[in-house]
Protein backbone atom coordinates (compact mmCIF):
# COMPACT_ATOMS: atom_id res chain seq x y z
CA UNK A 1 55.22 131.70 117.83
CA UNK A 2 54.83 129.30 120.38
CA UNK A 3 55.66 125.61 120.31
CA UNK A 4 52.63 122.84 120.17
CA UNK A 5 51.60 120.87 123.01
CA UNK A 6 54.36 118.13 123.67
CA UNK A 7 54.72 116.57 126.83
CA UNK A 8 58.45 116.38 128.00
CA UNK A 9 60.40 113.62 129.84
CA UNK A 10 63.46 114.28 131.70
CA UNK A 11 65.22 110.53 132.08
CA UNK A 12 68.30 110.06 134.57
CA UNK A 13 69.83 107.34 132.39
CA UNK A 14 70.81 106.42 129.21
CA UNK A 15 68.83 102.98 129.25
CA UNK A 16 65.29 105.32 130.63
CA UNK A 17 66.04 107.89 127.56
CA UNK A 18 66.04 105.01 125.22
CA UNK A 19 62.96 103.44 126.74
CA UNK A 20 61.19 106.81 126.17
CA UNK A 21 61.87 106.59 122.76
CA UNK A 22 60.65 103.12 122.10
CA UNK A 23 57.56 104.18 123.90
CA UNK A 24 56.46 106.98 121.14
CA UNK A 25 57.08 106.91 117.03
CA UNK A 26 56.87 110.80 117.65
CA UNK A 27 59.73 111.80 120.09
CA UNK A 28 62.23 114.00 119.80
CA UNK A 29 65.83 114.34 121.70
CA UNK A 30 66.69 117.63 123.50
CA UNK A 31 70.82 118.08 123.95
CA UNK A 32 71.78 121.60 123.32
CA UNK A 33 68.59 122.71 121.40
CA UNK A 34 69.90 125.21 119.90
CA UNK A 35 68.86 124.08 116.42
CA UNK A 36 65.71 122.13 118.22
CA UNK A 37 63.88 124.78 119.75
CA UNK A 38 63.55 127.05 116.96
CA UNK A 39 62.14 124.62 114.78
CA UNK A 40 59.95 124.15 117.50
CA UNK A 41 58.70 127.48 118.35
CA UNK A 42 58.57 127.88 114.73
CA UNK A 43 56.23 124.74 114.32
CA UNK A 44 58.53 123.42 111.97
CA UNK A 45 58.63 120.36 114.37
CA UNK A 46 55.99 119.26 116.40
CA UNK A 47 57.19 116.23 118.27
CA UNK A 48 54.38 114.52 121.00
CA UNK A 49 57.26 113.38 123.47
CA UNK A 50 60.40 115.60 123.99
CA UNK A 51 63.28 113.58 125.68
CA UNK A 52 65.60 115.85 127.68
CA UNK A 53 68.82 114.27 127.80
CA UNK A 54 70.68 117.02 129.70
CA UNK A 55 70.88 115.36 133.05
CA UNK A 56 72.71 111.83 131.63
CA UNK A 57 76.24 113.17 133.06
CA UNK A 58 78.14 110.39 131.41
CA UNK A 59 77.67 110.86 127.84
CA UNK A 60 79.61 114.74 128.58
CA UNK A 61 83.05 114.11 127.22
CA UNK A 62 85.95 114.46 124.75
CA UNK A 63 88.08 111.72 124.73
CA UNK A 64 91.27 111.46 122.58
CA UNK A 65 93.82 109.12 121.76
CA UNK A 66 96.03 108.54 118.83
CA UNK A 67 93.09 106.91 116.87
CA UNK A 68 91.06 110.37 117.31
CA UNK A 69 88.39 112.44 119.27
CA UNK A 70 85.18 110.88 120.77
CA UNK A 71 82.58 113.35 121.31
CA UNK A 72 79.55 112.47 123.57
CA UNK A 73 76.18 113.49 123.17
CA UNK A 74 75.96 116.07 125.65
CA UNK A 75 80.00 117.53 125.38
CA UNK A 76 79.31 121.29 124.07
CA UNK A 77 80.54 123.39 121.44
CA UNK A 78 82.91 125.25 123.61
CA UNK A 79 84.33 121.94 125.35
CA UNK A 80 85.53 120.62 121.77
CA UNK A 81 86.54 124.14 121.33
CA UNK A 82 88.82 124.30 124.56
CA UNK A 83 90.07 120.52 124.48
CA UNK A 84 94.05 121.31 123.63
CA UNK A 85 94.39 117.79 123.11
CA UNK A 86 91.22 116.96 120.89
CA UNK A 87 93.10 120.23 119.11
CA UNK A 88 95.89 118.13 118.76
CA UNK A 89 95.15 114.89 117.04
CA UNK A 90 92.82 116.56 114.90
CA UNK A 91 93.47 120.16 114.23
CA UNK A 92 90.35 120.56 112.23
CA UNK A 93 87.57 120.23 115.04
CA UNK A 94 88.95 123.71 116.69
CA UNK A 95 89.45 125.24 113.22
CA UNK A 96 85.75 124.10 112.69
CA UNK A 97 84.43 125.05 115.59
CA UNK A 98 85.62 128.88 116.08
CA UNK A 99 83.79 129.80 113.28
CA UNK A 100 80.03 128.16 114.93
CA UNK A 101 77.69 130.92 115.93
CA UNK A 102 78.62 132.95 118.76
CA UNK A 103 80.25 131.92 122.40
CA UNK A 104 76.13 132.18 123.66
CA UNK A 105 75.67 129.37 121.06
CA UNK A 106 78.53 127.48 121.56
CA UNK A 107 78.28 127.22 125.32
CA UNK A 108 74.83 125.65 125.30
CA UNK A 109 74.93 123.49 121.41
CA UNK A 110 76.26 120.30 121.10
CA UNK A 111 78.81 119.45 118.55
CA UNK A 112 76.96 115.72 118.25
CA UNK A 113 73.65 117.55 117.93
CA UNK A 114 75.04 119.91 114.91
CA UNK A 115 76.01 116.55 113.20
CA UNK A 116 72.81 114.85 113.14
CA UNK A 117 70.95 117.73 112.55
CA UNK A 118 72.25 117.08 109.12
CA UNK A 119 72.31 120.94 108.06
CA UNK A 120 74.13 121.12 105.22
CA UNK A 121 75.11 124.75 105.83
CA UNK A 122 76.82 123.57 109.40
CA UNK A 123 80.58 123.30 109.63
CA UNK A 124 80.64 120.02 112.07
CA UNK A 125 78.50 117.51 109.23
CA UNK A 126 81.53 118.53 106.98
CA UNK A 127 83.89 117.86 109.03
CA UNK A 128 82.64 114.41 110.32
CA UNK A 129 82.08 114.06 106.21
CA UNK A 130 85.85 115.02 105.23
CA UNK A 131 87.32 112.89 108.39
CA UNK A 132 85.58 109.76 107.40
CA UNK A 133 84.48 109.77 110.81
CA UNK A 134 81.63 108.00 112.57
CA UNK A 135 78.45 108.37 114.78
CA UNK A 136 77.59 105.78 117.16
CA UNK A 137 73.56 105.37 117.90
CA UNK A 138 72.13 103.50 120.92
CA UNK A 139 68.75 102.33 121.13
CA UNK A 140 66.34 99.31 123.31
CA UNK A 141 68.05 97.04 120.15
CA UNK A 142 71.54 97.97 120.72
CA UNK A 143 74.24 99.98 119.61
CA UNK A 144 74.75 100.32 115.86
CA UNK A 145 78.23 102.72 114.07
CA UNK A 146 76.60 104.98 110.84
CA UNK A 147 79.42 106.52 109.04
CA UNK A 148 79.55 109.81 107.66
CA UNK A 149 78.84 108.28 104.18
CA UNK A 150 75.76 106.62 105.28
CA UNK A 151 74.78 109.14 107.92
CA UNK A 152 73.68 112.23 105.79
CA UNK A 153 71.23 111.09 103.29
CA UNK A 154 69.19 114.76 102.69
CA UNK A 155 68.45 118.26 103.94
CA UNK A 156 68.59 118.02 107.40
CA UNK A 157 67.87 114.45 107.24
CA UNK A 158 69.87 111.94 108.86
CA UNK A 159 70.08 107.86 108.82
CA UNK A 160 69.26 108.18 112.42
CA UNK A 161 66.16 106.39 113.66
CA UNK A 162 63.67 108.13 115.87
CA UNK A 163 63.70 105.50 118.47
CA UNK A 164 67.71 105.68 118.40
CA UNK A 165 69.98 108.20 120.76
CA UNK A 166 73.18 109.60 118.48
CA UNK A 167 75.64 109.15 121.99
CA UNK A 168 79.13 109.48 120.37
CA UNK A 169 80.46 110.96 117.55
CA UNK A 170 84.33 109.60 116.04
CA UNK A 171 86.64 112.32 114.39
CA UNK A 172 89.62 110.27 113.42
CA UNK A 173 92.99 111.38 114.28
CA UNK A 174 95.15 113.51 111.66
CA UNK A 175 97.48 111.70 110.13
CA UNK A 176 101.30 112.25 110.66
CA UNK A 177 102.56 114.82 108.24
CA UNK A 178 99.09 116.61 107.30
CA UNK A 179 98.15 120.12 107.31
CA UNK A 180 94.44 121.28 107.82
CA UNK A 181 92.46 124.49 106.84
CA UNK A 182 88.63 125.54 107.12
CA UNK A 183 87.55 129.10 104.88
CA UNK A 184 84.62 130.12 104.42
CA UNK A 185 83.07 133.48 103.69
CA UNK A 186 79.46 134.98 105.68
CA UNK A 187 77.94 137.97 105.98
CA UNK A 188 78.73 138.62 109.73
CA UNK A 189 81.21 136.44 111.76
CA UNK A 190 78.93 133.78 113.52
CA UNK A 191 76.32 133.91 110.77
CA UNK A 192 75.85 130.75 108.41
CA UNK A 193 78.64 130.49 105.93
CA UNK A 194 77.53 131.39 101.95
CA UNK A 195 80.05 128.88 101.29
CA UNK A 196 82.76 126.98 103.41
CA UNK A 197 85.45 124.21 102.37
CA UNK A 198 87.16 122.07 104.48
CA UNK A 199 90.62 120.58 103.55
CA UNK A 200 92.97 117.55 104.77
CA UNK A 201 96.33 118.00 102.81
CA UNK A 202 98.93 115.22 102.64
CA UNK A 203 101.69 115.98 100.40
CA UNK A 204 102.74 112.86 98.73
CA UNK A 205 99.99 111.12 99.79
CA UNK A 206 96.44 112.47 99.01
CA UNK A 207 94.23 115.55 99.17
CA UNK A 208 90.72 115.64 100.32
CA UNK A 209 87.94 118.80 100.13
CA UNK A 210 84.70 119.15 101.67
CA UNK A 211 82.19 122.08 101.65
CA UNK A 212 79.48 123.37 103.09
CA UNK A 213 76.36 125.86 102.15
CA UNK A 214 76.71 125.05 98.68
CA UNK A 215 75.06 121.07 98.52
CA UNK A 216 72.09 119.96 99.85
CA UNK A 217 74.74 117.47 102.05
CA UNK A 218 77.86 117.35 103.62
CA UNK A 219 80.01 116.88 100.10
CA UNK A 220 83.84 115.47 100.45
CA UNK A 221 85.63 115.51 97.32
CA UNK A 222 89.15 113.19 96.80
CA UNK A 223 91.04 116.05 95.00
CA UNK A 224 94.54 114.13 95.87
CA UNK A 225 95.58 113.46 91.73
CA UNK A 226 94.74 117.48 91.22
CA UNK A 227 97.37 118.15 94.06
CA UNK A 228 99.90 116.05 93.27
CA UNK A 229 102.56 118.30 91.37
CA UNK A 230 101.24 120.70 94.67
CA UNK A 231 98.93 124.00 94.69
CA UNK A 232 99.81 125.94 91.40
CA UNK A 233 97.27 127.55 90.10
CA UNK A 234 96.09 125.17 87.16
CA UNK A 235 96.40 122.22 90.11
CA UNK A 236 93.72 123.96 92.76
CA UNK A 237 91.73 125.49 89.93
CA UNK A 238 91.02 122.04 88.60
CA UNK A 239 90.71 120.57 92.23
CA UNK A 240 87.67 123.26 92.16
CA UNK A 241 86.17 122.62 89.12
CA UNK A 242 85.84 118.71 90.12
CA UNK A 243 83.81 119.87 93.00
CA UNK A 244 81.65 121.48 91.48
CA UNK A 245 80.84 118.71 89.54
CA UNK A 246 79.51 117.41 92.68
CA UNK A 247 77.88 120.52 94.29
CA UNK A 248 75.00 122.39 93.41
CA UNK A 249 75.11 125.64 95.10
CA UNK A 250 71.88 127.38 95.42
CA UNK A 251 70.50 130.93 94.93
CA UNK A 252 68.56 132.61 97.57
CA UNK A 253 68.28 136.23 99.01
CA UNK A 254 71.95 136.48 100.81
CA UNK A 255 73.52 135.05 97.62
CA UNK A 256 73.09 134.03 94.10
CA UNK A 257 74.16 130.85 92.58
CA UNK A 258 77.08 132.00 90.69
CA UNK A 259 78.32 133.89 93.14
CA UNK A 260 78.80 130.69 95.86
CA UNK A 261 80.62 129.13 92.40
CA UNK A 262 82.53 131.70 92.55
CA UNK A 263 83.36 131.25 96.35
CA UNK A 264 83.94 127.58 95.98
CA UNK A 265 86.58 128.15 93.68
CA UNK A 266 88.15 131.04 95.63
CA UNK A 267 87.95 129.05 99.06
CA UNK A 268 89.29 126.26 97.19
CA UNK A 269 92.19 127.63 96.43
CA UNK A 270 92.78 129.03 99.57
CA UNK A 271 91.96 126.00 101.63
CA UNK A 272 94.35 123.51 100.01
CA UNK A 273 97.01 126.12 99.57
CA UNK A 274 96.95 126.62 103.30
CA UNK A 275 96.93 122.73 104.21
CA UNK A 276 99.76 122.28 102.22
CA UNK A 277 101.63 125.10 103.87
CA UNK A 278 100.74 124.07 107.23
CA UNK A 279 102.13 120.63 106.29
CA UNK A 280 105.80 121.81 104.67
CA UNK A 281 105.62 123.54 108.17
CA UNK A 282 104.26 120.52 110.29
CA UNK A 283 107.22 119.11 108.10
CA UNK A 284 109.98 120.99 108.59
């Protein structure tokens, strides 16, 4: 299929792509596109006024410091991938991100597009979800900060405004004796995950989970009292079974719904037991 009609606006600025916005209740933003145009050729979305952003040079960056990673709005995939030092003060954005799509993919998306496309099936809306991280939106108004808890609110809904311009997203730094891990189990390497977790282990000090592909959101679970005698078998079984007091994996044709239960508890397991053993490691 083709798209519909839209006419298409290619501002220079930050302050012009913001004025575009205000100008028309039915405009969309163009970064990557790689989860954009399909919809669109698809008819899925039929905006009036398409706002390419690509030529806005300055919001193309990873920045990191020892509070975290900033991510502009335009930095792709592959730059996050390749940043040793984003790597660094938070392990779990390269983890994340070598398991999104294919290099095609990753060269052209944006890892701030994948996050307020708000696709629960998507590794980067976990991650932002299990970091506690942020997104900052501009618009005409101003700048506003929507944290992950506030920023997913449906199926590939976001708190984001249409006039508004997600230009950074915040990935706070790992703390100091951590370990990280990211499982998850697809048909194909690159395809979407039937069911991915996410974990942030801190022995002595807490345990969080989050998943993806089996909630309608990005879900992050506090599984820190589970952990704290460490990963036996009763301890990550248990941290599962509280998740899935919080998930509801669905049924479709790649999977049914008791088999993604099945792969929460399985990824579970081996999520936390590897975050754990990356942090004795980190440790020793």
């Amino acid at each position: 299929m083709k798209p519909a009609p839209f006419e298409l606006v290619r501002p220079r600025s930050l302050d012009e792509a913001l004025e575009a916005l205000a100008s028309s209740p039915d405009a969309k933003v163009l970064a990557g596109g790689q989860s954009l145009v399909p919809l669109l050729s698809m008819r899925l979305a039929s905006p009036a006024l398409l706002v390419d952003i690509n030529g806005i040079g300055p919001l193309a960056y990873v920045r990191s410091d020892d509070d975290g990673v900033r991510v502009g709005a335009l930095a792709r995939h592959t730059d996050v991938l390749g940043d040793d030092e984003a790597a660094r003060v938070q392990p779990l954005l390269r983890k994340a991100l070598r398991l999104v799509a294919h290099a095609t993919i990753r060269n052209r998306g944006t890892t701030v597009g994948s996050v307020v496309h708000a696709d629960a099936s998507a590794e980067m809306p976990a991650v932002l979800a299990l970091t506690e991280g942020h997104v900052t939106a501009a618009s005409v108004d101003g700048r506003r900060r929507i944290p992950a808890g506030e920023l997913f609110v449906g199926p590939m809904e976001s708190s984001l405004r249409p006039d508004e311009v997600a230009v950074e997203a915040f990935f706070p730094a790992l703390p100091a004796g951590a370990g990280t891990a990211v499982e998850e189990v697809a048909r194909r390497h690159g395809d979407y995950a039937l069911c991915g977790v996410a974990a942030v282990v801190r022995p002595g000090e807490g345990a969080r989970v989050s998943y993806f592909s089996v909630c309608d959101v990005p879900v992050a679970v506090d599984v820190s009292e589970q952990l704290a005698g460490g990963p036996t078998d009763a301890a990550v079984a248990d941290a599962a079974e509280l998740a899935l007091t919080r998930l509801d994996p669905p049924a479709d044709i790649h999977a049914s719904a008791d088999y993604r239960r099945h792969l929460v508890r399985v990824l579970t397991a081996r999520a936390l037991r590897s975050a754990w053993d990356e942090a004795h490691e980190e440790g020793r």
